[in-house]
Protein backbone atom coordinates (compact mmCIF):
# COMPACT_ATOMS: atom_id res chain seq x y z
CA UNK A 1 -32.62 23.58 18.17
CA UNK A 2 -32.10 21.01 20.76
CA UNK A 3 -31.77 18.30 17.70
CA UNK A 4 -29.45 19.65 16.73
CA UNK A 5 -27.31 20.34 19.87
CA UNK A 6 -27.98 16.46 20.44
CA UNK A 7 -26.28 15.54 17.41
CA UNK A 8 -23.38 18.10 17.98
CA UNK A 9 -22.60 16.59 21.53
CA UNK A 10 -23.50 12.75 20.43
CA UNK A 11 -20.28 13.59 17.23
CA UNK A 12 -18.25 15.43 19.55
CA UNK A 13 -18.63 12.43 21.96
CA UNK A 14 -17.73 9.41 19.42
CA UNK A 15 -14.95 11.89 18.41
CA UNK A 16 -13.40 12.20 22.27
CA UNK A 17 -13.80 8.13 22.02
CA UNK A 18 -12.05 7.29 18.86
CA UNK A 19 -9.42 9.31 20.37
CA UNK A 20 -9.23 7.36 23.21
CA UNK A 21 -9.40 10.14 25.92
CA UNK A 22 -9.63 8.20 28.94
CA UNK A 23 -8.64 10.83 32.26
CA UNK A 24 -9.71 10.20 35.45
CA UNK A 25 -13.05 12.02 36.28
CA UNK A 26 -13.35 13.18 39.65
CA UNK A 27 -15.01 16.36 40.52
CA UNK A 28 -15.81 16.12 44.00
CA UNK A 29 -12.87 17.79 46.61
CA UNK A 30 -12.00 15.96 49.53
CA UNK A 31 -10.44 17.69 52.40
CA UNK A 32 -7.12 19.29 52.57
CA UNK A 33 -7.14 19.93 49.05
CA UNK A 34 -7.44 16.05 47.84
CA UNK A 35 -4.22 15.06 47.66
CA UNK A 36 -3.42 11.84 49.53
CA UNK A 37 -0.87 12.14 52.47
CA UNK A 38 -0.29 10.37 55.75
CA UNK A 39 -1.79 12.14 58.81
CA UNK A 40 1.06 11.62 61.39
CA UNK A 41 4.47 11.84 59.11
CA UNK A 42 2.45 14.76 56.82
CA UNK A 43 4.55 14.05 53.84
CA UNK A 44 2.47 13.55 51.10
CA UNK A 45 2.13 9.88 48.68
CA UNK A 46 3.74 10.21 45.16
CA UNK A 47 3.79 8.36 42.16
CA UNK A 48 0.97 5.53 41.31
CA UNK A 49 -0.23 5.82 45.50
CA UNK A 50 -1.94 9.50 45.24
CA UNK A 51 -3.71 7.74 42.01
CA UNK A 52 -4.72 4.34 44.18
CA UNK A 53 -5.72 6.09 47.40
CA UNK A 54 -7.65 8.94 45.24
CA UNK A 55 -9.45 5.99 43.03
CA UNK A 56 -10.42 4.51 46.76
CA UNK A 57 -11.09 7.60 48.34
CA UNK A 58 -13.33 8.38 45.29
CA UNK A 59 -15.12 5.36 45.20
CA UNK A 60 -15.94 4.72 48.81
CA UNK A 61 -17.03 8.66 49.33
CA UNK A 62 -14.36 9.57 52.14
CA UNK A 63 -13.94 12.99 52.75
CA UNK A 64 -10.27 13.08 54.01
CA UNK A 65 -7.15 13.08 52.03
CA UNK A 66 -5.70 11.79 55.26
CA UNK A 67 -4.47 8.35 55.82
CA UNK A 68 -2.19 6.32 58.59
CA UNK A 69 -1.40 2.59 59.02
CA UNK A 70 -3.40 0.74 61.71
CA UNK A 71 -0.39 0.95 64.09
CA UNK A 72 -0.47 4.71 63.57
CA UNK A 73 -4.17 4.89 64.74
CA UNK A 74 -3.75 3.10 67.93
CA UNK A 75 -0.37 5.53 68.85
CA UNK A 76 -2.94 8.34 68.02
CA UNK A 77 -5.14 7.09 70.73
CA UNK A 78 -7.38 5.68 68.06
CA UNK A 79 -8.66 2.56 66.23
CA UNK A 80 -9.61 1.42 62.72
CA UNK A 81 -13.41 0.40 62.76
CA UNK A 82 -14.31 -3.47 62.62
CA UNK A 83 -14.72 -4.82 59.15
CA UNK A 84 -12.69 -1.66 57.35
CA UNK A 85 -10.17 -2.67 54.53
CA UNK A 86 -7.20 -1.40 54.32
CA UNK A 87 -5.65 0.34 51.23
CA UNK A 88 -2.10 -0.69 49.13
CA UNK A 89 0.58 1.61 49.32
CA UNK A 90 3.86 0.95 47.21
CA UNK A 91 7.20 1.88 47.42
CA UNK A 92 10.60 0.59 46.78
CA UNK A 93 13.58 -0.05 49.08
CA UNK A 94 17.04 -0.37 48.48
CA UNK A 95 18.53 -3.96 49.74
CA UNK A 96 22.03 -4.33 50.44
CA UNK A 97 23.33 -7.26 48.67
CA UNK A 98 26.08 -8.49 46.81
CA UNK A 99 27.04 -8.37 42.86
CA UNK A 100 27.65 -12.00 41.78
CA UNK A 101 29.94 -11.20 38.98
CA UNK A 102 32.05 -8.75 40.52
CA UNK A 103 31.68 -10.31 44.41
CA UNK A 104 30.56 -5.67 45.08
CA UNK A 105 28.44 -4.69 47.64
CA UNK A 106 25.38 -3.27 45.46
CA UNK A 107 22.17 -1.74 46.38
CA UNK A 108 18.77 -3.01 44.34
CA UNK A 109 15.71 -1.50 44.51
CA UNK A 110 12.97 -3.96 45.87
CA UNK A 111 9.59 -3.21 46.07
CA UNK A 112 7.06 -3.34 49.35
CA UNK A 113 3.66 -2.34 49.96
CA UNK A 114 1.86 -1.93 53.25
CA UNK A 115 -1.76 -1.00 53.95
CA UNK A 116 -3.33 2.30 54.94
CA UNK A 117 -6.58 3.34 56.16
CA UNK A 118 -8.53 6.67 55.91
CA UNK A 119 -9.13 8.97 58.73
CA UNK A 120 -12.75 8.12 57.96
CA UNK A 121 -12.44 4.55 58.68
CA UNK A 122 -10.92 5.49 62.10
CA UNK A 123 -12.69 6.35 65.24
CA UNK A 124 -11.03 8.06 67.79
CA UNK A 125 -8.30 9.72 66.81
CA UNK A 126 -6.74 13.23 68.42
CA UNK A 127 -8.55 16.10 66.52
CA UNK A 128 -5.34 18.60 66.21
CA UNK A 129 -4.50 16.70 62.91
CA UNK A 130 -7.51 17.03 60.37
CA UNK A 131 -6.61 20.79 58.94
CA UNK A 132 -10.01 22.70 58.59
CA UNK A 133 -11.12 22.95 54.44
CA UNK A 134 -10.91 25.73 52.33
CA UNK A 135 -13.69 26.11 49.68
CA UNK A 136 -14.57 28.89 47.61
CA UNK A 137 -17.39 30.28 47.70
CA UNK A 138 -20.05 28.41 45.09
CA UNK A 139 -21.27 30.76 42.13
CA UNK A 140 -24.60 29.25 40.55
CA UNK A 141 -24.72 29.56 36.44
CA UNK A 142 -27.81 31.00 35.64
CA UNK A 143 -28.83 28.42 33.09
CA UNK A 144 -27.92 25.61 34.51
CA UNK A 145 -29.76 26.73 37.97
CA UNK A 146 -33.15 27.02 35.56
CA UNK A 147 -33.03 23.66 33.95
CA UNK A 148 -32.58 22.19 37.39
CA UNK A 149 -35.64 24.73 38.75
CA UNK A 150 -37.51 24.28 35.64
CA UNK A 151 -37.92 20.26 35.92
CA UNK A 152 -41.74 19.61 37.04
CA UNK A 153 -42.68 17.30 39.41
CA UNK A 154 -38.76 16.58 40.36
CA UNK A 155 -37.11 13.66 42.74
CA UNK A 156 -36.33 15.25 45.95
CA UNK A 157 -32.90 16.87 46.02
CA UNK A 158 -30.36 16.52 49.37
CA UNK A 159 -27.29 18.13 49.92
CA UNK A 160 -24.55 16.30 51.67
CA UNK A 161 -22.04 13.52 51.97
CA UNK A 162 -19.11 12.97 50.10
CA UNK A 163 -21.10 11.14 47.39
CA UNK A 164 -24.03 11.32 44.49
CA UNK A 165 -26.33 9.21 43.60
CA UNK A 166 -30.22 8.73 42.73
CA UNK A 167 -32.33 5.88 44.72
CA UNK A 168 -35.13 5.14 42.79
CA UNK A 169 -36.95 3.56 45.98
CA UNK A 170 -37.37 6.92 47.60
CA UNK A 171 -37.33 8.83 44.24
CA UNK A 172 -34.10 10.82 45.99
CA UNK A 173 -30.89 12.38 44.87
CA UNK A 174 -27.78 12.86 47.13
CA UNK A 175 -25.55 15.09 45.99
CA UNK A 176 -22.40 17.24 48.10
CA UNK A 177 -22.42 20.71 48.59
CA UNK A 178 -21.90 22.92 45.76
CA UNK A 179 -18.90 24.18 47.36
CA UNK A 180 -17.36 20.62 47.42
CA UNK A 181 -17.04 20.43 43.66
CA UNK A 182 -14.04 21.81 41.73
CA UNK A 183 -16.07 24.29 39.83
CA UNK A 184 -19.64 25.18 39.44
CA UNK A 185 -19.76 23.42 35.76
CA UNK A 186 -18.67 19.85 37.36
CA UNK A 187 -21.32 20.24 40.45
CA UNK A 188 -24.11 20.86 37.94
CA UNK A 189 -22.88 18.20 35.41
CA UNK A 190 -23.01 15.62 38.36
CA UNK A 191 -26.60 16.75 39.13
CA UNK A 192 -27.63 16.31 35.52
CA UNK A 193 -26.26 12.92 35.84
CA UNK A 194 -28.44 12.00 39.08
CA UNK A 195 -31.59 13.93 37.64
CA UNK A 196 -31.27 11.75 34.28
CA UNK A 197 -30.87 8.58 36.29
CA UNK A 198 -34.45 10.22 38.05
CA UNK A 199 -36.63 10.12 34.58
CA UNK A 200 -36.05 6.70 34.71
CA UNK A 201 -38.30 6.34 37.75
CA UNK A 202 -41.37 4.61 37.20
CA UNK A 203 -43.65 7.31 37.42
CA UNK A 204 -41.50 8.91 34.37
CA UNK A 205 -40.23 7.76 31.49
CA UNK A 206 -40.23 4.29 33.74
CA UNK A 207 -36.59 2.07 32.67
CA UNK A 208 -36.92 -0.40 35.44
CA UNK A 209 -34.43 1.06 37.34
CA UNK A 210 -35.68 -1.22 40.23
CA UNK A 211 -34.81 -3.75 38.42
CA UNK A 212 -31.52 -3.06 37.06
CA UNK A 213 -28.57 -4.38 38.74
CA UNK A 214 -25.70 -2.27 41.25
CA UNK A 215 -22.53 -3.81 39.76
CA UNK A 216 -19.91 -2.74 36.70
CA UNK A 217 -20.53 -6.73 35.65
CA UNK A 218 -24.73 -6.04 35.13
CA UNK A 219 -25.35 -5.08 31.80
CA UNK A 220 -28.64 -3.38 32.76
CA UNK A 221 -26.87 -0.80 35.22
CA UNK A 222 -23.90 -0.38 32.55
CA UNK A 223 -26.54 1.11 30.20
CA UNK A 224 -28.40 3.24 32.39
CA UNK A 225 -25.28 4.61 33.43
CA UNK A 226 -24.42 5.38 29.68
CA UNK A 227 -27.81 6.96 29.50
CA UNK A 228 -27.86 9.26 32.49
CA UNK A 229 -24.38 10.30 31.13
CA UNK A 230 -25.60 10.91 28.06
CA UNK A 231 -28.83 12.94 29.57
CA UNK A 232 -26.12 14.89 31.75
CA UNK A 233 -24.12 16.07 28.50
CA UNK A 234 -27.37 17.12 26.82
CA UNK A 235 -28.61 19.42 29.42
CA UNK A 236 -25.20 20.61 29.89
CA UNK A 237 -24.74 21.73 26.15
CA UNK A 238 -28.59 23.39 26.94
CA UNK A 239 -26.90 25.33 30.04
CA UNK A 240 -23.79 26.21 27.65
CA UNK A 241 -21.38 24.54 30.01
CA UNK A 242 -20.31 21.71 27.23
CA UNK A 243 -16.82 22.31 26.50
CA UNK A 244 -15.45 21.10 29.45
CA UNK A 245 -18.40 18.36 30.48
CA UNK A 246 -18.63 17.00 27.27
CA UNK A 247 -14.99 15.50 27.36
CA UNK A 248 -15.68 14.28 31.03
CA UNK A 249 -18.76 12.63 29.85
CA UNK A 250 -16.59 11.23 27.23
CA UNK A 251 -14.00 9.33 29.47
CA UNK A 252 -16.69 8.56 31.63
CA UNK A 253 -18.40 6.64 28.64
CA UNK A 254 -15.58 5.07 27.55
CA UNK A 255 -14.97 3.33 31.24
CA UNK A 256 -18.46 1.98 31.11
CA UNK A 257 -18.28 1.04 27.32
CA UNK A 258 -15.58 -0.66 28.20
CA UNK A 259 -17.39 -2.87 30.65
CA UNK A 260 -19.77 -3.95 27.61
CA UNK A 261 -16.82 -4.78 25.44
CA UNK A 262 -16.45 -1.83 23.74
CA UNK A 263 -19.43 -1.82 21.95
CA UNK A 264 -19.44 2.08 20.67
CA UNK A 265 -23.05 1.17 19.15
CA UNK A 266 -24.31 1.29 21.99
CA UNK A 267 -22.87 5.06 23.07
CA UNK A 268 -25.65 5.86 19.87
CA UNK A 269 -28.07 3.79 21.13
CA UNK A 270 -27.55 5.30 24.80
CA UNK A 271 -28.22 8.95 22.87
CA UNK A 272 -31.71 8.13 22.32
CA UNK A 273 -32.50 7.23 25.79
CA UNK A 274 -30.61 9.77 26.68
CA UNK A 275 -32.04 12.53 24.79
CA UNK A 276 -35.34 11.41 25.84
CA UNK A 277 -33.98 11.84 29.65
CA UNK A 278 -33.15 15.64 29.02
CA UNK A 279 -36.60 16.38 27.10
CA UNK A 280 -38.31 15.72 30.05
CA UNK A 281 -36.34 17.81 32.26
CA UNK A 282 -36.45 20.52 29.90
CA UNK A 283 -40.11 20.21 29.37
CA UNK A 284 -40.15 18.65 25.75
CA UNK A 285 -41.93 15.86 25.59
CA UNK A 286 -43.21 15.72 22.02
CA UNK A 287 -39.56 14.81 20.21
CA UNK A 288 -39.77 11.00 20.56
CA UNK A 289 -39.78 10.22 16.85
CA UNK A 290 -37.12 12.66 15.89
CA UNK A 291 -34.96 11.57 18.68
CA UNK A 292 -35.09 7.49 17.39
CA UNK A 293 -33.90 9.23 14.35
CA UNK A 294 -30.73 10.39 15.83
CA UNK A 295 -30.57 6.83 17.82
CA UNK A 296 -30.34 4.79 14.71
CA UNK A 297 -27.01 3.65 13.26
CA UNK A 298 -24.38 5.87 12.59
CA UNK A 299 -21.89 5.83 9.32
CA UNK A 300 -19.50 3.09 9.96
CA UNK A 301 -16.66 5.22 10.33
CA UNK A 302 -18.17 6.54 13.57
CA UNK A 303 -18.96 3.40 15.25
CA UNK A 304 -16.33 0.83 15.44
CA UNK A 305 -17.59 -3.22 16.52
């Protein structure tokens, strides 16, 4: 049984990546609903600025969609905190100039940029601005809650921040509030992820994850990333919440894949680490053979070099 539902998300997977499916994967709400916009002026960012200031927003864990320019803090009674970097913001401006073929005044479109910072780089600032969230109310699924219950001798698991993540040093996860997540299927696929990442510990299934690096350039955190993705897709096909997770996990792959020069070989190879991850949460130690099976090679019009 769960052979086989390793080899129907592994194919499904490679499918999503021949395809080339590469949207942006970001679960996790931020306040005022998550889309970018400037704090004083209100009006929100458009075009490639909601995806920049989202992407930085995402990566650096803020939890406002709020932004302002440094001048705007300080007329806010405010200031941006020592050692913050600012974001890009683009836009285009029409300069008045002259047509040299027809001696016209013409207008041409010239584009600018300026730097913004978050609210949560800021200290300071009047309070009447931040609007208060709205979440809806968070709705465990049934299996998924039991896979996470039923994993023995577990990391400890903390609620809070605007970001997830394992530390291998204290044997912790961090992961938001349920409520922060767009649905209940992407909170529990980003805890699969972190508890995957936790079999790694030494006192598991023990992948030097002490030793691996914390950059997109180290090869050893690019494939324990693959792996703990892998691990999350897994247990989320086990909680019947793969439709959805399984083509996030696929984008997801492909951006660190990508990193390793597109080696899809290694998305199989990943599988059998991976597998071996969600065993052990689910209490299934005894399929290590079976799973190398399904880690070896793949037909080569799966896997491309």
């Amino acid at each position: 049984m769960a052979l086989d539902i390793y080899r129907a998300v592994t194919n499904r997977i490679l499918e999503l990546l021949d395809q080339e499916l590469v949207p942006w994967r970001q679960p996790i709400r931020v306040a005022g609903g998550g889309m970018p916009s400037n704090l004083v002026t209100k009006m929100p960012y458009r075009g490639v600025n909601v995806f920049l200031l989202g992407m930085t927003a995402w990566a650096e864990g803020y939890g406002s969609s709020h932004w302002l320019t440094f001048r705007q803090a300080r007329e806010r009674g405010g200031y941006v905190r020592q050692g913050e970097r600012g974001s890009l913001v683009i836009f285009w401006k029409q300069h008045a100039t002259t047509d040299r073929e027809t001696n016209e005044p013409v207008n041409i479109p010239v584009l600018r940029h300026y730097r913004v910072f978050n609210t949560d780089q800021c200290e300071g600032l009047s309070k009447e601005a931040e609007e208060p969230e709205t979440m809806k109310p968070f709705e465990p699924i049934t299996e998924a809650k039991s896979i996470v219950e039923g994993y023995k001798a577990p990391p400890d698991i903390k609620h809070g921040g605007h970001r997830a993540f394992y530390r291998p040093s204290d044997d912790l996860i961090r992961v938001p509030e349920p409520e922060r997540f767009v649905n209940s299927e992407s909170y529990y696929a980003t805890l699969f992820h972190e508890l995957a990442h936790s079999t790694g510990h030494r006192s598991r299934l023990d992948r030097g994850l002490e030793h691996a690096g914390r950059t997109l350039a180290d090869d050893a955190y690019s494939k324990e990333e693959l792996i703990a993705e892998m691990g999350a897709a897994f247990l989320a096909a086990a909680a019947g919440i793969s439709p959805p997770t399984i083509e996030q996990s696929a984008s997801y792959i492909e951006n660190w894949s990508r990193r390793l020069r597109g080696d899809k070989k290694l998305v199989v190879q990943a599988a059998g680490a991976g597998q071996r991850a969600a065993d052990w949460i689910l209490g299934q130690h005894g399929h290590t053979e079976a799973i190398r099976d399904i880690a070896s090679p793949v037909p080569s019009t799966r896997v491309h070099d």
